[in-house]
Protein backbone atom coordinates (compact mmCIF):
# COMPACT_ATOMS: atom_id res chain seq x y z
CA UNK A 1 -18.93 -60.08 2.95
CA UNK A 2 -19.53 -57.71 -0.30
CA UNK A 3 -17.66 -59.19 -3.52
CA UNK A 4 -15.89 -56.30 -5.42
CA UNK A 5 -16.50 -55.45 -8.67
CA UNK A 6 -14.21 -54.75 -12.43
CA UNK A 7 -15.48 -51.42 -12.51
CA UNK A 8 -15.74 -50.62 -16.14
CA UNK A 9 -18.84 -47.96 -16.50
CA UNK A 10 -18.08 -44.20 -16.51
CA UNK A 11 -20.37 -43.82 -13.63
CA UNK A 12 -18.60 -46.49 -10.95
CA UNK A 13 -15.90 -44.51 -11.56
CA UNK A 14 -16.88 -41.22 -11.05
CA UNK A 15 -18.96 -42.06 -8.08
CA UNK A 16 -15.37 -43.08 -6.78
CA UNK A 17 -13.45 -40.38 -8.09
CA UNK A 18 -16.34 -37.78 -6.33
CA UNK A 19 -16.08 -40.05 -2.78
CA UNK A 20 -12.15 -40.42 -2.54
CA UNK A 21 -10.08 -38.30 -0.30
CA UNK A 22 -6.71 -40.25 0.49
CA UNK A 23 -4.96 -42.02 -2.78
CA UNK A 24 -1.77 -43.88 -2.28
CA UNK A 25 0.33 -43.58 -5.28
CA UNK A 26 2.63 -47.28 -5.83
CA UNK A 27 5.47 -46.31 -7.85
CA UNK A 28 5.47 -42.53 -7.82
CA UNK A 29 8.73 -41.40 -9.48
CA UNK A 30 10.52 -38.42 -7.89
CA UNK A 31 11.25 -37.63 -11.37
CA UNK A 32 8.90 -34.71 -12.72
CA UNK A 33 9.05 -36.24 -16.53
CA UNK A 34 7.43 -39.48 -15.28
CA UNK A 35 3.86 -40.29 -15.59
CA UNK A 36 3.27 -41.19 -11.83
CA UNK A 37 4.57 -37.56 -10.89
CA UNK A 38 2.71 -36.23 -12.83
CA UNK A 39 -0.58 -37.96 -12.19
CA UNK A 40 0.40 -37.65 -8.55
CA UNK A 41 0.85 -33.93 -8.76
CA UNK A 42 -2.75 -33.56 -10.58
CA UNK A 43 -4.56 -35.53 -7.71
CA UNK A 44 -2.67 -33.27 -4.86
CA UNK A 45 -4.07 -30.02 -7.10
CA UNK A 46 -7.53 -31.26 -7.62
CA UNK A 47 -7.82 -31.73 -3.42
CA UNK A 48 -6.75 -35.29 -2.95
CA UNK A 49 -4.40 -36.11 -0.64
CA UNK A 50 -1.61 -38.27 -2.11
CA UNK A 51 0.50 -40.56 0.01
CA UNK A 52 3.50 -41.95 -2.09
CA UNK A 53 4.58 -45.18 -2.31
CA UNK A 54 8.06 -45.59 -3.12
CA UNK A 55 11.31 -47.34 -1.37
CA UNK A 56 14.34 -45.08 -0.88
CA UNK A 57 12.57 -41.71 -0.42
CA UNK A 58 11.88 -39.90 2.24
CA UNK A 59 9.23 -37.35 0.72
CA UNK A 60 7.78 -36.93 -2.56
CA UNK A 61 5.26 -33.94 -3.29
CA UNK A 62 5.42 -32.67 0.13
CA UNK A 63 4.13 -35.82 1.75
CA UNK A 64 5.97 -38.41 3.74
CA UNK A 65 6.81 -41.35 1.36
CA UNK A 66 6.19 -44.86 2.23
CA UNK A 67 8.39 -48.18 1.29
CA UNK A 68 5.26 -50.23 0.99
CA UNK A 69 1.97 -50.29 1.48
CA UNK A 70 2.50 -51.77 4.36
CA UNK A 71 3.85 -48.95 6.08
CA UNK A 72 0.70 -46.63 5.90
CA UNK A 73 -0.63 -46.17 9.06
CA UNK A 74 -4.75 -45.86 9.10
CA UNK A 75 -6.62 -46.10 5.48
CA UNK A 76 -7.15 -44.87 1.79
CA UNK A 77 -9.44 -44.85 -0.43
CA UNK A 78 -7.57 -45.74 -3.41
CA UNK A 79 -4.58 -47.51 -3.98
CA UNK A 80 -3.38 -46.07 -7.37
CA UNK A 81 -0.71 -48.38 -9.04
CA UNK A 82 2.10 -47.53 -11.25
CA UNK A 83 4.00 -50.84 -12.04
CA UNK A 84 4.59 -53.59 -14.65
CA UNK A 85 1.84 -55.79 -14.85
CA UNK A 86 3.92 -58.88 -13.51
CA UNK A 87 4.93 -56.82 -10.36
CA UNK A 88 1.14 -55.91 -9.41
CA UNK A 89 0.27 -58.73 -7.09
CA UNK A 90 2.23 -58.16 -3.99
CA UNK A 91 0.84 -55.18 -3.93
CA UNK A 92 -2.01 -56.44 -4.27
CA UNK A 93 -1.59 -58.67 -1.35
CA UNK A 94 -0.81 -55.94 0.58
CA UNK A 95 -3.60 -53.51 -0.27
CA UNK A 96 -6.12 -56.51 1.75
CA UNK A 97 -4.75 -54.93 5.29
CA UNK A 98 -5.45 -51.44 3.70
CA UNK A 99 -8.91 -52.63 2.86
CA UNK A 100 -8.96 -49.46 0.24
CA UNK A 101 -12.29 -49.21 -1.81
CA UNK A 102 -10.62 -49.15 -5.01
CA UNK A 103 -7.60 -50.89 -6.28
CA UNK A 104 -6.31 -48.72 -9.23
CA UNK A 105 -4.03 -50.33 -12.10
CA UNK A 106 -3.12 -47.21 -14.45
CA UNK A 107 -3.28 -47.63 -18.01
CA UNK A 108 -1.44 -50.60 -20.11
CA UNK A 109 -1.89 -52.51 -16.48
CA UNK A 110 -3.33 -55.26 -15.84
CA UNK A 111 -3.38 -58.58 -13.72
CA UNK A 112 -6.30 -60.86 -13.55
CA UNK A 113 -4.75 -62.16 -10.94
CA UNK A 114 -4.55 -59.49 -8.32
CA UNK A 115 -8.36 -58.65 -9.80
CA UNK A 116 -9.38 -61.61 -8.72
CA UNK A 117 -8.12 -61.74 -5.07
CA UNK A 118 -9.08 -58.13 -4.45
CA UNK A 119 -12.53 -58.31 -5.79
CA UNK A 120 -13.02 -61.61 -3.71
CA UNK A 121 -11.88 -59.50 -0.83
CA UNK A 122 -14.80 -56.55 -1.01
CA UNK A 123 -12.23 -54.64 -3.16
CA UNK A 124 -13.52 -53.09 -6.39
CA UNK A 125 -10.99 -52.92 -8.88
CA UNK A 126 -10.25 -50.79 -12.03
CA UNK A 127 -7.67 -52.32 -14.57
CA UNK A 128 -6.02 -49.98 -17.62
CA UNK A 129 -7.50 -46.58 -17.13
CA UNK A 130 -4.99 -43.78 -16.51
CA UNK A 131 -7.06 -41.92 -12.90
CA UNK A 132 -5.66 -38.38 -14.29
CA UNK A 133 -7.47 -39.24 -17.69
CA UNK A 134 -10.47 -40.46 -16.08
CA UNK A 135 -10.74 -37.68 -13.63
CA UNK A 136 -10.50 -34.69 -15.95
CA UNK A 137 -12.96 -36.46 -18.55
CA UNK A 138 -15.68 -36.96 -15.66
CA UNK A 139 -15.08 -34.10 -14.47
CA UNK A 140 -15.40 -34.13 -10.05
């Protein structure tokens, strides 16, 4: 089995950016002030598909929302996270049934921890880089 990688060159992460189709948003905020929404909102309008991850809503940016990532049926290819630092591991743990190809911790997050266990999973892994940020300074 492939060991995943930190990915921390500009072209990892564009050749992942370019590749991705399906990117699961943990934490997207139904509020359209919040940094998730609006990251998630960018994705949707630069062709990705977004599937939200957040408990107690039904649909966020047009697209069913999920409780967990447990509850996505089939596969992504990025699991983009928006959560403290500390809560980053169960997700995670979850993400290893999703098997995405990147595990995304936006910026000011990070856990060695979940790093760890993804990348010895196959999972590649990028810690503190906002996606939106990334994605418009790459370009597609």
């Amino acid at each position: 089995m492939k060991t995943g990688r930190i990915l921390n060159t500009d072209e990892d992460v564009k050749a992942f950016l370019s590749n991705a189709k399906t990117i699961a948003v943990v934490g997207l905020s139904p509020k359209p002030d919040r940094d998730s929404y609006q990251v998630a909102a960018y994705l949707q309008q630069h062709g990705y598909r977004v599937l939200p991850v957040r408990p107690a809503q039904a649909e966020l940016l047009g697209e069913k929302a999920y409780a967990s990532l447990d509850d996505i049926p089939g596969s992504v290819d990025i699991i983009d996270v928006f959560r403290n630092s500390d809560q980053v591991l169960p997700h995670a743990r979850e993400a290893l049934r999703l098997k995405p190809k990147l595990f995304w911790m936006q910026e000011g997050i990070e856990n060695h921890e979940a790093a760890a266990l993804l990348t010895a999973a196959g999972i590649d892994v990028v810690m503190n880089r906002c996606i939106k940020r990334e994605h418009a300074r790459l370009g597609p």
